[in-house]
N, C-alpha and C. Protein backbone atom coordinates (compact mmCIF):
# COMPACT_ATOMS: atom_id res chain seq x y z
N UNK A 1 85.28 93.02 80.88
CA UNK A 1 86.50 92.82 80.09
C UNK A 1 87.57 92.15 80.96
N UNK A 2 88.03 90.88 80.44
CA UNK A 2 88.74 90.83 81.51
C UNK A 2 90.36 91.16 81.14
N UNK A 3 91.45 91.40 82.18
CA UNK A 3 92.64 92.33 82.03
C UNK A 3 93.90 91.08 82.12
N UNK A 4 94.44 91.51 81.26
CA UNK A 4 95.47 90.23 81.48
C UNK A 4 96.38 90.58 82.69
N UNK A 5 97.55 89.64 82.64
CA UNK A 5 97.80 89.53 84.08
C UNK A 5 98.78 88.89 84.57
N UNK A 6 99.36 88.67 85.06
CA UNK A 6 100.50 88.24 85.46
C UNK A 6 100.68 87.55 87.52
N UNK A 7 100.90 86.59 87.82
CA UNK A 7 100.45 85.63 88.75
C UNK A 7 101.89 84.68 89.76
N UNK A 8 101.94 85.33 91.13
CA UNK A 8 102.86 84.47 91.54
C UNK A 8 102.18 83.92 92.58
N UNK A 9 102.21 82.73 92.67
CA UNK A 9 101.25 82.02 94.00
C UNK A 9 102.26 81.40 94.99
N UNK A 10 101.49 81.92 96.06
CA UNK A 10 102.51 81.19 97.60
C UNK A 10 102.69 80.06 97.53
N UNK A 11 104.15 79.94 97.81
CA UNK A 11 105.14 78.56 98.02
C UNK A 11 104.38 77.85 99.38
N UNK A 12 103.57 77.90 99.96
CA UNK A 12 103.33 77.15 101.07
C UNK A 12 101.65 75.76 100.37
N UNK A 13 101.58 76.35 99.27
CA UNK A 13 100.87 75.47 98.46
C UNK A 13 99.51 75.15 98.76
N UNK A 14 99.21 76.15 99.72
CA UNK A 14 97.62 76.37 100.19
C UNK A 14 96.53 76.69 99.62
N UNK A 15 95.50 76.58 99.77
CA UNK A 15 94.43 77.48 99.39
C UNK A 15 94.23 78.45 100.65
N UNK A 16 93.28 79.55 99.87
CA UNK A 16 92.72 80.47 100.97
C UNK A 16 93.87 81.39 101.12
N UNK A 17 94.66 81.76 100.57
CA UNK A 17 95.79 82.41 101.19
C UNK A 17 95.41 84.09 100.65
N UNK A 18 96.37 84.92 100.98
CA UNK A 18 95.71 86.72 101.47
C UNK A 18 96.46 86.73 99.74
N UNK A 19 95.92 87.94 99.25
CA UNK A 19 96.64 88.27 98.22
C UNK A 19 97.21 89.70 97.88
N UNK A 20 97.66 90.11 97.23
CA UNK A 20 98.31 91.49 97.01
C UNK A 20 98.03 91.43 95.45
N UNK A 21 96.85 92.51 95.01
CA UNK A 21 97.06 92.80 93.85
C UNK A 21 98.12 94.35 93.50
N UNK A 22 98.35 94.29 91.97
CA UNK A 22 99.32 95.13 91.65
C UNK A 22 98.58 96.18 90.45
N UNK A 23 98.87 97.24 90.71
CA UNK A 23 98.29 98.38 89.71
C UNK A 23 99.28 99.42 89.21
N UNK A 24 99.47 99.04 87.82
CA UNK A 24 100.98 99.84 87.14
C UNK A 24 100.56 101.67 86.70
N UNK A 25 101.28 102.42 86.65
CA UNK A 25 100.98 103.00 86.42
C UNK A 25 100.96 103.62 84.89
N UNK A 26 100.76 105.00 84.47
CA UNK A 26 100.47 105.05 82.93
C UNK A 26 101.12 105.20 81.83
N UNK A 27 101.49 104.33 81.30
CA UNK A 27 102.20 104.03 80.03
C UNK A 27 102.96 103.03 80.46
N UNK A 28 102.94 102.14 81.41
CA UNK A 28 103.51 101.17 81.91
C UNK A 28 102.79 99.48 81.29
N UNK A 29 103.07 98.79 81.96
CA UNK A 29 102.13 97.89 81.87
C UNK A 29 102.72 96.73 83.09
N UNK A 30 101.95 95.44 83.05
CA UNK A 30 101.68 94.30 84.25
C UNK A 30 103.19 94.16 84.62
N UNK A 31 104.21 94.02 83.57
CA UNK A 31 105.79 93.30 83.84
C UNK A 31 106.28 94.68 84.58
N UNK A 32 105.76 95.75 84.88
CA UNK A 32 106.58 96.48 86.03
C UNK A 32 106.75 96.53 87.75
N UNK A 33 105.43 96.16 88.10
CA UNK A 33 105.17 95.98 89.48
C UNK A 33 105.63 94.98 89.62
N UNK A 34 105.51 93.81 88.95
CA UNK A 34 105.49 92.53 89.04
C UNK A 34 107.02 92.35 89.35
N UNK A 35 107.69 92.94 89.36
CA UNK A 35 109.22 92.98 89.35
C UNK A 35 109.73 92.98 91.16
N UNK A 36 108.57 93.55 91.68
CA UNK A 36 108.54 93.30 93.13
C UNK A 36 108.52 92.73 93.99
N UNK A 37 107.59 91.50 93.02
CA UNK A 37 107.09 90.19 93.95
C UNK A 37 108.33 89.56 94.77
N UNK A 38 109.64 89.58 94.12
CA UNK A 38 110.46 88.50 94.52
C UNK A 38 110.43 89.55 96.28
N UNK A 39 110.11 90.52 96.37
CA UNK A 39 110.11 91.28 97.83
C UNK A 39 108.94 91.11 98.46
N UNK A 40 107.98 91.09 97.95
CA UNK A 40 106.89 90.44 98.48
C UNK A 40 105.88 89.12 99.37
N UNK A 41 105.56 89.29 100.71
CA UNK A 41 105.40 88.08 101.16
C UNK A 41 104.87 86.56 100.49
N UNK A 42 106.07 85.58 100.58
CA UNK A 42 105.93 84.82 99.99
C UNK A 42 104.91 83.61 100.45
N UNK A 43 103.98 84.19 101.52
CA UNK A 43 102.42 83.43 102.08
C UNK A 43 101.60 83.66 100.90
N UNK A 44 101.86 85.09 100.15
CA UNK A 44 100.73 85.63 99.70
C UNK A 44 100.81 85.82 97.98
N UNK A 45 99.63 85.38 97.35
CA UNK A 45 99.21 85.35 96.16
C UNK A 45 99.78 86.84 95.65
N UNK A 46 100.56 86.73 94.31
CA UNK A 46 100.63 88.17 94.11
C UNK A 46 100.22 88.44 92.26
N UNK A 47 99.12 89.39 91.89
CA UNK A 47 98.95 89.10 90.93
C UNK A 47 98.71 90.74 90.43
N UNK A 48 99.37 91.04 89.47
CA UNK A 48 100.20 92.27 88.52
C UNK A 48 98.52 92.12 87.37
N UNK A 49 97.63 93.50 87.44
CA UNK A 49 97.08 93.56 86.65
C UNK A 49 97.32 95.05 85.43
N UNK A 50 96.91 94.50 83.93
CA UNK A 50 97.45 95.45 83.67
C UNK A 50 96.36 96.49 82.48
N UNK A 51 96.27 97.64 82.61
CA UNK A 51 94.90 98.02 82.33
C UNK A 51 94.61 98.19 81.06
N UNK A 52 93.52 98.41 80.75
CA UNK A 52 92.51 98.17 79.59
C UNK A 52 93.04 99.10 78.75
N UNK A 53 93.32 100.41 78.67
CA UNK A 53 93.67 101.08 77.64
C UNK A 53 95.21 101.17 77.03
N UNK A 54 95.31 100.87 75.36
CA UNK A 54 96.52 100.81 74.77
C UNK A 54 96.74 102.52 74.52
N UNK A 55 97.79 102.54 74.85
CA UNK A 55 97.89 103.90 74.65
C UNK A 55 99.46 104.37 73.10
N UNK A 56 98.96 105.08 72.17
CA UNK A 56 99.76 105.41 71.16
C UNK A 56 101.19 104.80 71.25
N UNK A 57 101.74 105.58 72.63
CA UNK A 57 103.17 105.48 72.28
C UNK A 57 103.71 104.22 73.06
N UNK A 58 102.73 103.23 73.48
CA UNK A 58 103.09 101.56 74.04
C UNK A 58 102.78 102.41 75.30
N UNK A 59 102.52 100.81 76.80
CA UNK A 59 101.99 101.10 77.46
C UNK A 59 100.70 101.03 77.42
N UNK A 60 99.98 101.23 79.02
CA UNK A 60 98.49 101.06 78.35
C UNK A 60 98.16 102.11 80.14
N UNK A 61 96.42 102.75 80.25
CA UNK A 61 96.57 103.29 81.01
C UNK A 61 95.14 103.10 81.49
N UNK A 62 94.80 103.02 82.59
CA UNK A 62 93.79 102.63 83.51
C UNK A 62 92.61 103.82 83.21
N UNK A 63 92.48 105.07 82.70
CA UNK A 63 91.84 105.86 82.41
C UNK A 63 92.27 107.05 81.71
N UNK A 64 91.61 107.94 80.49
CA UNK A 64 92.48 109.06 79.96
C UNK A 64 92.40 110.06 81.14
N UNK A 65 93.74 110.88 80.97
CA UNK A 65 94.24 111.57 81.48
C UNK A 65 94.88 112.32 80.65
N UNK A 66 95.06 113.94 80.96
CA UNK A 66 96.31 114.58 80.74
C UNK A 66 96.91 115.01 81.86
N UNK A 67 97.80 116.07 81.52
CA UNK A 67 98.61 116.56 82.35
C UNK A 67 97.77 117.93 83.05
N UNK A 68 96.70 118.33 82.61
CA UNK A 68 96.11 119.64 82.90
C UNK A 68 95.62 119.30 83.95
N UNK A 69 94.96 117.38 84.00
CA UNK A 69 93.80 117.21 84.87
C UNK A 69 94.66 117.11 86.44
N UNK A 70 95.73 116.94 86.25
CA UNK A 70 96.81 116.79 88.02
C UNK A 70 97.10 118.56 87.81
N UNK A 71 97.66 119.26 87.33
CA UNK A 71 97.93 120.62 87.06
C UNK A 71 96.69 121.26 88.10
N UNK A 72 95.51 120.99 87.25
CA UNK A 72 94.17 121.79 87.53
C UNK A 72 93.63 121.15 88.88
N UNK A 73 94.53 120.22 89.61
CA UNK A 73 94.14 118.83 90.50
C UNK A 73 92.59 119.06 90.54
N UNK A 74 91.90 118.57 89.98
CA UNK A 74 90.80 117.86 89.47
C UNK A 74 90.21 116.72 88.84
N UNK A 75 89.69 115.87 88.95
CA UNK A 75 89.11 114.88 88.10
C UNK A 75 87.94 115.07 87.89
N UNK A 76 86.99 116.01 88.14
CA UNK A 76 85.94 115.77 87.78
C UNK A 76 85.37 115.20 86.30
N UNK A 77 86.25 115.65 85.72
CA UNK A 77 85.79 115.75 84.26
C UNK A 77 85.79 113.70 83.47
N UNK A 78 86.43 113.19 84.57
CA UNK A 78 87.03 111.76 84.46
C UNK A 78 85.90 110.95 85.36
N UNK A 79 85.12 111.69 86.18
CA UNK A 79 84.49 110.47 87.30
C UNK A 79 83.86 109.54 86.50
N UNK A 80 83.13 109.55 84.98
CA UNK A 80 82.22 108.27 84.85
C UNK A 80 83.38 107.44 84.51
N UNK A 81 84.38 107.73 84.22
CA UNK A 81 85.35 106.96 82.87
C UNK A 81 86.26 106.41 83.76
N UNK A 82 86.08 106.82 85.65
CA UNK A 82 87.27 106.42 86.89
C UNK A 82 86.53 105.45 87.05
N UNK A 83 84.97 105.86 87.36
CA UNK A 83 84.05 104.74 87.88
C UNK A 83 84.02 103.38 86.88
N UNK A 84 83.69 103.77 85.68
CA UNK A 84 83.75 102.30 84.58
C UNK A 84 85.10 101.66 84.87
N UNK A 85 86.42 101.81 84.86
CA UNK A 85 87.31 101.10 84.98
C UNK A 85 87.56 100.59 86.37
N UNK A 86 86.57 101.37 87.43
CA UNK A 86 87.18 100.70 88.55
C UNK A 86 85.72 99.70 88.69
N UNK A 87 84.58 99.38 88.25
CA UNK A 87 83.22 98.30 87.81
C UNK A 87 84.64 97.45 87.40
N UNK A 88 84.81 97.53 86.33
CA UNK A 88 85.91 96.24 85.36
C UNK A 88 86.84 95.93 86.18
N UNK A 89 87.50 96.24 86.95
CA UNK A 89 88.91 95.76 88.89
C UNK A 89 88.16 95.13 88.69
N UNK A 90 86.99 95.57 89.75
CA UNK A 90 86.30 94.98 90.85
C UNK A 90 85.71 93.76 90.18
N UNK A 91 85.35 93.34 89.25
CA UNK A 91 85.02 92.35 88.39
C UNK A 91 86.23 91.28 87.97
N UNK A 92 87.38 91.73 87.51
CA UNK A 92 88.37 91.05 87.45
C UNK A 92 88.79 90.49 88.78
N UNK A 93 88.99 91.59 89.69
CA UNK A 93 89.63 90.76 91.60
C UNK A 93 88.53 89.96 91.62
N UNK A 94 86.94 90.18 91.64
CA UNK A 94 86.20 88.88 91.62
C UNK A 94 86.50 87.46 91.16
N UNK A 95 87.18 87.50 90.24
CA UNK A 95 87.18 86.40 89.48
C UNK A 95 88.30 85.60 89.99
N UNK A 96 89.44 86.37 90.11
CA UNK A 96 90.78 85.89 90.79
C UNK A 96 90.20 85.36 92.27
N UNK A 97 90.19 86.20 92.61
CA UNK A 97 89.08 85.61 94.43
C UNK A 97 89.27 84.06 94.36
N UNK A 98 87.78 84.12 93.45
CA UNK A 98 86.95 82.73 93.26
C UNK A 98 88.26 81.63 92.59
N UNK A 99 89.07 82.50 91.33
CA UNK A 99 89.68 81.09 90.47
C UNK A 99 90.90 80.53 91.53
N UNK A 100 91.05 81.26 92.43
CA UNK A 100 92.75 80.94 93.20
C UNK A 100 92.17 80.73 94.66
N UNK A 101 90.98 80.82 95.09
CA UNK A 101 90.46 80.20 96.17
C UNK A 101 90.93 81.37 97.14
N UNK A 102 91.14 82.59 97.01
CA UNK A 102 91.73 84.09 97.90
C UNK A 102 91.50 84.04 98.90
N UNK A 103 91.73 84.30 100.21
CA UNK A 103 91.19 84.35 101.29
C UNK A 103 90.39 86.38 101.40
N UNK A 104 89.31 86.37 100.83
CA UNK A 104 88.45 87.50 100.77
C UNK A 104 88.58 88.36 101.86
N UNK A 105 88.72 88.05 103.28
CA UNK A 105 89.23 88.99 103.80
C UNK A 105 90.85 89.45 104.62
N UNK A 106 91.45 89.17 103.32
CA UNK A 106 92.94 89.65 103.44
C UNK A 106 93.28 89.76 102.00
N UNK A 107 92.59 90.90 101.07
CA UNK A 107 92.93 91.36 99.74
C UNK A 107 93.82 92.73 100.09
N UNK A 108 94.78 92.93 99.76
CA UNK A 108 95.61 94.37 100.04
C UNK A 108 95.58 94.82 97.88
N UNK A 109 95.64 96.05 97.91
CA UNK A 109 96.01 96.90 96.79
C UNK A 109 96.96 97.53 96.71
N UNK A 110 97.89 97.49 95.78
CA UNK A 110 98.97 98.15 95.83
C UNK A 110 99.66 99.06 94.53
N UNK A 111 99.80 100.42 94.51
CA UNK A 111 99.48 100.73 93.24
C UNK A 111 100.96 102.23 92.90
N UNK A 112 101.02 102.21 91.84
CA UNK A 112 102.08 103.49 91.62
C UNK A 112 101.75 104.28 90.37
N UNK A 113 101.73 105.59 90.79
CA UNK A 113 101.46 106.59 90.26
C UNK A 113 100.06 106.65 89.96
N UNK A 114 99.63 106.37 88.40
CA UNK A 114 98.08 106.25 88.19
C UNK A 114 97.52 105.14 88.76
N UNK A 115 97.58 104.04 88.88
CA UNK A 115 97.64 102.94 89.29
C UNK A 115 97.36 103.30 91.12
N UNK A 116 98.39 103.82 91.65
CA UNK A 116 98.02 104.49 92.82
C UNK A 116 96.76 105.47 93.15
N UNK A 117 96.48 105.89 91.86
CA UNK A 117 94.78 106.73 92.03
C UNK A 117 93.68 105.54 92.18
N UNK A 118 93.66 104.18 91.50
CA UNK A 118 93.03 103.00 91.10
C UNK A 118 93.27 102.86 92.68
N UNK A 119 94.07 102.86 93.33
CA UNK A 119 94.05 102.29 94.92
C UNK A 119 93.13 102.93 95.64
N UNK A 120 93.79 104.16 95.50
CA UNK A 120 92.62 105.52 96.74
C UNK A 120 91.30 105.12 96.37
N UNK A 121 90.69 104.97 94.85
CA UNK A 121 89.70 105.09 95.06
C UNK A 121 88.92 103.46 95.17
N UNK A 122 89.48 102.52 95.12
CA UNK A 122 89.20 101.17 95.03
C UNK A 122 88.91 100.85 96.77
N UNK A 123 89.98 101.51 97.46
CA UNK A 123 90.28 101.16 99.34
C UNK A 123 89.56 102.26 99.72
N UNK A 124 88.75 103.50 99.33
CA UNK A 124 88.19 104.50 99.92
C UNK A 124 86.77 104.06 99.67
N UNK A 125 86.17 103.64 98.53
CA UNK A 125 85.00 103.82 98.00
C UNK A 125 84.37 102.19 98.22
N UNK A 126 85.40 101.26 98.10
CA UNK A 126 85.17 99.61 98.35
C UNK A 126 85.95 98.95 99.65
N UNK A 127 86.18 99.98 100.81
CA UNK A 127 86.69 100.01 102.09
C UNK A 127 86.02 98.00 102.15
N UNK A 128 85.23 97.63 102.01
CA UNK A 128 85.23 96.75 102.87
C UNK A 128 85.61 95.44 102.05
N UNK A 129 86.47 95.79 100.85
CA UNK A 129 87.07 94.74 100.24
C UNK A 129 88.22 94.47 100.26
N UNK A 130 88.52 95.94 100.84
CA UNK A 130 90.24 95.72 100.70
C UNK A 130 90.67 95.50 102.21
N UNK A 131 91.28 94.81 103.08
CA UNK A 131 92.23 94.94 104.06
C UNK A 131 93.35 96.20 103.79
N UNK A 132 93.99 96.06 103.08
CA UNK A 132 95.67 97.28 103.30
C UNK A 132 95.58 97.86 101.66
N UNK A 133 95.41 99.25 102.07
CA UNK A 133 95.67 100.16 100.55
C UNK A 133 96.93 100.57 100.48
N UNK A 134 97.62 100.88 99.33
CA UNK A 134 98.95 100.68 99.50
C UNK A 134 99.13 101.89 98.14
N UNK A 135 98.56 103.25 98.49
CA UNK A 135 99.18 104.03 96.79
C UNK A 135 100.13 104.60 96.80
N UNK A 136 100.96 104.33 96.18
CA UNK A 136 102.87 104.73 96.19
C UNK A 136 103.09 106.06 94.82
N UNK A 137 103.15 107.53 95.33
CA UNK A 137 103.61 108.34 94.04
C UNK A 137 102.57 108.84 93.30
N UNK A 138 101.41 108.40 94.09
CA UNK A 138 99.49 109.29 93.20
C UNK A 138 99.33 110.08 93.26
N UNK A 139 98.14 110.45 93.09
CA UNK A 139 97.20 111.58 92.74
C UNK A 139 95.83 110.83 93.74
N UNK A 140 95.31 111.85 94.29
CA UNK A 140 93.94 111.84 95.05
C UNK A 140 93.33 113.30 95.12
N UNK A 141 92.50 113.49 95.19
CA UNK A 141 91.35 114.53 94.89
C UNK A 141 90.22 113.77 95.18
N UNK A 142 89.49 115.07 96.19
CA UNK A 142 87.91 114.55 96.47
C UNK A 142 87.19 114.03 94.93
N UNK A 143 87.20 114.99 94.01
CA UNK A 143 86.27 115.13 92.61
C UNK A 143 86.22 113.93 92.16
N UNK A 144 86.77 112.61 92.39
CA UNK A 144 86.37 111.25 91.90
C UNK A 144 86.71 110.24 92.70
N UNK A 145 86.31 111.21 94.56
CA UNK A 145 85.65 109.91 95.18
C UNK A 145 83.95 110.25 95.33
N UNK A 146 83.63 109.36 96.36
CA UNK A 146 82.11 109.23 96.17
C UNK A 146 81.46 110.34 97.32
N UNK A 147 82.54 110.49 98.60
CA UNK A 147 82.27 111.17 99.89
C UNK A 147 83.24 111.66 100.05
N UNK A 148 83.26 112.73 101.26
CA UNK A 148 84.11 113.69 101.86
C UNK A 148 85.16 113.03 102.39
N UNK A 149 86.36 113.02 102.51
CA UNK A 149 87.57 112.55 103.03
C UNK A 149 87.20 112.23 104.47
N UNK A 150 86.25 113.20 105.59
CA UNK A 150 86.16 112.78 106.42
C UNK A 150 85.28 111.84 106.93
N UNK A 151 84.89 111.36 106.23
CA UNK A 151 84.30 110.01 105.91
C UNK A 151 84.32 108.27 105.67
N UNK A 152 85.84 109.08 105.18
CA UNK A 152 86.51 107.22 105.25
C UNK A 152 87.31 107.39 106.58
N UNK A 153 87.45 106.22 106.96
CA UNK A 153 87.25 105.89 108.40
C UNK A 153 87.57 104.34 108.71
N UNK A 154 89.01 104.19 109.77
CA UNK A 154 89.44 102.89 109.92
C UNK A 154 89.42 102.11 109.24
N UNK A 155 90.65 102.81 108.22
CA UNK A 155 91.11 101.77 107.33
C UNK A 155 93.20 101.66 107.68
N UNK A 156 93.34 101.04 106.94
CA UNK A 156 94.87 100.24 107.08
C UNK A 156 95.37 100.95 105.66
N UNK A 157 95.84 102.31 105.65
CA UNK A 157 96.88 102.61 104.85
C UNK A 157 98.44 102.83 104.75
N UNK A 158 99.34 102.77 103.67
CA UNK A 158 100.53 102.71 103.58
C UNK A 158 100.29 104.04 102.04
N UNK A 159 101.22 105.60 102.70
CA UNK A 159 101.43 106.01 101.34
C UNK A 159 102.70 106.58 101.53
N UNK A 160 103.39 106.52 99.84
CA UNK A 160 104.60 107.17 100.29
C UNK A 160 104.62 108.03 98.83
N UNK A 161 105.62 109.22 99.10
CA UNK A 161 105.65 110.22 97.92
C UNK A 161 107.11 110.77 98.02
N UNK A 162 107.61 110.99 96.84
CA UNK A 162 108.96 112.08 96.58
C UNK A 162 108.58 113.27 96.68
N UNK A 163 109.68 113.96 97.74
CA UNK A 163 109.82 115.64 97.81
C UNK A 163 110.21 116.01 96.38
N UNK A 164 110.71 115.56 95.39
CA UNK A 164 111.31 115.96 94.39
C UNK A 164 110.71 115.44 93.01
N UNK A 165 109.29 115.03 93.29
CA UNK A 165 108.41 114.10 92.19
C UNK A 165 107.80 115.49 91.56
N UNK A 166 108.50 115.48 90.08
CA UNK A 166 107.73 116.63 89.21
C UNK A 166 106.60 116.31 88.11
N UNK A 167 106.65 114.73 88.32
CA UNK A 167 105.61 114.36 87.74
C UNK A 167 103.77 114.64 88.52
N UNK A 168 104.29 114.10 90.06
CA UNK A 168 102.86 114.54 90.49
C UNK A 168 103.13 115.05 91.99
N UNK A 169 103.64 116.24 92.01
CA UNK A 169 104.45 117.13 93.01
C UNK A 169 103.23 116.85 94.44
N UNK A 170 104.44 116.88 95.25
CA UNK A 170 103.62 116.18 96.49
C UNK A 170 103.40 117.20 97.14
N UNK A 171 102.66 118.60 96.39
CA UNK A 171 101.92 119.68 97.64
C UNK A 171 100.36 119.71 96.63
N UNK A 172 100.51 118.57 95.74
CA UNK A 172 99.14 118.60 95.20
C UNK A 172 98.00 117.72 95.85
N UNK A 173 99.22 116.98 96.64
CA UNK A 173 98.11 115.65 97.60
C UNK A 173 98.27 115.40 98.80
N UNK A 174 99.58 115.60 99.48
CA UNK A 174 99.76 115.80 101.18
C UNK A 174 98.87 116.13 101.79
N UNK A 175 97.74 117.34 101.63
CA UNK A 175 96.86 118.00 102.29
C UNK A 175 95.54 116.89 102.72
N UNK A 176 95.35 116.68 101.22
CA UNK A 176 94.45 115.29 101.46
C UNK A 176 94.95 113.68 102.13
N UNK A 177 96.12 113.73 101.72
CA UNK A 177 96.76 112.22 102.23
C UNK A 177 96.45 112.84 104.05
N UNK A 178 96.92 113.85 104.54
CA UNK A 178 96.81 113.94 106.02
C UNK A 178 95.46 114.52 106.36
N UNK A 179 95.21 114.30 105.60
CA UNK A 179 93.39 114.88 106.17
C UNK A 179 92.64 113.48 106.74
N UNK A 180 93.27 112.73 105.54
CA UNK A 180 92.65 111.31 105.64
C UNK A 180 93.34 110.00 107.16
N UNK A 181 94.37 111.30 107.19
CA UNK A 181 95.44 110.26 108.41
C UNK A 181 94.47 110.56 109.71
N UNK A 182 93.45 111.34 109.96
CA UNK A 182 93.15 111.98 111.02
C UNK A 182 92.26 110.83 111.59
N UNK A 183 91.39 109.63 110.52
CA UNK A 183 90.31 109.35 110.87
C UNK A 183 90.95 107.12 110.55
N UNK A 184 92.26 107.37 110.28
CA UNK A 184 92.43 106.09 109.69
C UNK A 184 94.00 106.01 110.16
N UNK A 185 94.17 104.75 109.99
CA UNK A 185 95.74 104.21 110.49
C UNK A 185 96.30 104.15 109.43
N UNK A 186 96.90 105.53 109.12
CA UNK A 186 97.39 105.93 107.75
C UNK A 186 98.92 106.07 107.64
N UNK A 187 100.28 105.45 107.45
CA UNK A 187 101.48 105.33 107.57
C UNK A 187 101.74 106.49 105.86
N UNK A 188 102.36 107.80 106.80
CA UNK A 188 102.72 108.42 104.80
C UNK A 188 103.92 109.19 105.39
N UNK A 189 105.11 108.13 104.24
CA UNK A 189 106.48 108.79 104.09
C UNK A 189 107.05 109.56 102.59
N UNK A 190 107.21 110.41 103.36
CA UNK A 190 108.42 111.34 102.36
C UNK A 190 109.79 110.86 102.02
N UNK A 191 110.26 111.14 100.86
CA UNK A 191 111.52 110.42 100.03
C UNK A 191 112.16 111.63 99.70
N UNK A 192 113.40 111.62 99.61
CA UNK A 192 113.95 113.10 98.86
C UNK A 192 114.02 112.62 97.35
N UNK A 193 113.62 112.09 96.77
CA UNK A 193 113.31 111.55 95.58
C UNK A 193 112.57 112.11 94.60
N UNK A 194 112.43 111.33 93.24
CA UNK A 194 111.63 111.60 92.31
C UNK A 194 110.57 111.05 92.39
N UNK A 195 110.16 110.39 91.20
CA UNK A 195 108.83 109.94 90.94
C UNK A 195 109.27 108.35 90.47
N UNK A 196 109.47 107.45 92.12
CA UNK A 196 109.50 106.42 91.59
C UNK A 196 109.51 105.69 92.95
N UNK A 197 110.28 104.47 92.94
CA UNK A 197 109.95 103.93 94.50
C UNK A 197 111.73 103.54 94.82
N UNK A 198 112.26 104.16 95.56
CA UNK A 198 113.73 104.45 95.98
C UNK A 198 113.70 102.90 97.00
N UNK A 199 114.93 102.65 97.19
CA UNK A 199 115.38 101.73 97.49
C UNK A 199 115.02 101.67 99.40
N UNK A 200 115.25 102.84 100.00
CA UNK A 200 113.87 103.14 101.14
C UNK A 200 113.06 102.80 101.56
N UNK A 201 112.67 103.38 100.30
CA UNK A 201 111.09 103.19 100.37
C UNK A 201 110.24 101.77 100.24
N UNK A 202 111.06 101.15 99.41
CA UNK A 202 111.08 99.45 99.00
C UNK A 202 110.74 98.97 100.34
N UNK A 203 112.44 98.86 101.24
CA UNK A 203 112.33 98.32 102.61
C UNK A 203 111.38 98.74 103.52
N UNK A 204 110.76 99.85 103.73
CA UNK A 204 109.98 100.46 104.55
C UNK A 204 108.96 99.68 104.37
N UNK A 205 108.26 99.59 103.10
CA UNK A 205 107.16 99.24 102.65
C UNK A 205 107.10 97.54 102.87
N UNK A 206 108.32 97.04 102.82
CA UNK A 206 108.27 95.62 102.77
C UNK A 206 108.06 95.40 104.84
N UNK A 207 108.79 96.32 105.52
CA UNK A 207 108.72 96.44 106.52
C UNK A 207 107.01 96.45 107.52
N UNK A 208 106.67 97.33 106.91
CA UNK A 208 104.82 97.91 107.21
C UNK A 208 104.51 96.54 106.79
N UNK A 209 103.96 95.84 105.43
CA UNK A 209 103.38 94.58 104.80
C UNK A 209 103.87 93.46 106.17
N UNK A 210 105.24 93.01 106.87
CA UNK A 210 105.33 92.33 108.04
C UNK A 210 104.44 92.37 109.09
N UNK A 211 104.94 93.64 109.33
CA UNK A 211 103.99 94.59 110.83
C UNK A 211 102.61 94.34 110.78
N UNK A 212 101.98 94.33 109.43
CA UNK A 212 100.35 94.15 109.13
C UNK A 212 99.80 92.94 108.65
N UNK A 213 100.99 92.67 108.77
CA UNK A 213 100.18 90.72 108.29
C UNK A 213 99.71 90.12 108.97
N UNK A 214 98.38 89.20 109.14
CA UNK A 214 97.73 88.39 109.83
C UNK A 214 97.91 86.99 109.93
């Protein structure tokens, strides 16, 4: 299926250039991340995808969810329905790759809230597609990755979370975000914030994306 989308290409008018895809989170859609780009390195391809499911009240959402399944922090009950939508990414970034000439090894992911689960498990499980995972405000749980946390291993992460996020309270995933810092070059800041990306956190993040650019 492919996901519509939204597309800013580097002013230096190259081919081959690194890209930054974008993953909105749920009930959102493509025109929210995309609102970033103008902060975003302007070497690099930046392209806002936005996911497959329409959801009732507008918005659309990368996989069903309720509120029980972060509550109960579990996904098990979601792994075939995490796995099918993340087959359909990985099929769509294929295509972008090939249609914009990508430079394949400098793809970064960058994702918020649900969209940020689409990262963990896209940069944990497809480690050797992504260069820089980037999930801002998620949810992670072993139950819909493929292996043990201590398992992924030298990778290039950026995560950041609100002390004050009651949407997906950050003592449901810290444990795992630093479990995972033990074995990987894992950058994870705290915000006295809610559930969103504070003006901070913006610069920080635009800061790290410098520091890690090739």
């Amino acid at each position: 299926m492919d996901l519509d989308f939204l597309i800013r290409r580097p002013d230096n008018g190259q081919n081959s250039n690194g890209c930054i895809f974008l993953f909105h989170g749920y009930g959102s859609n493509k025109e929210d991340l995309f609102s970033l780009e103008q902060y975003l390195p302007k070497s690099h391809t930046i392209i806002s995808l936005e996911a497959p499911l329409s959801l009732p009240f507008g918005g659309f959402s990368w996989f069903n969810i309720d509120y029980s399944d972060v509550i109960e922090n579990n996904l098990d009950k979601r792994y075939k329905e995490i796995n099918d939508s993340i087959k359909n990414i990985l099929d769509n970034i294929d295509r972008h790759v090939e249609n914009e000439n990508l430079n394949k090894n400098d793809i970064s992911i960058l994702g918020f809230s649900q969209g940020g689960s689409i990262c963990w498990k896209l940069g944990l499980d497809f480690s050797s597609r992504f260069r820089r995972i980037i999930p801002m405000s998620s949810f992670i749980h072993p139950s819909y990755l493929n292996d043990k946390l201590e398992f992924y291993k030298n990778l290039l992460i950026y995560s950041s979370h609100g002390l004050l996020d009651d949407v997906i309270p950050i003592d449901l995933v810290e444990d795992y975000i630093l479990e995972l810092s033990k074995n990987n070059s894992l950058t994870f800041e705290k915000y006295n914030s809610g559930h969103t990306i504070n003006q901070r956190n913006l610069l920080s993040l635009i800061e790290w994306l410098n520091k890690t650019d090739i």
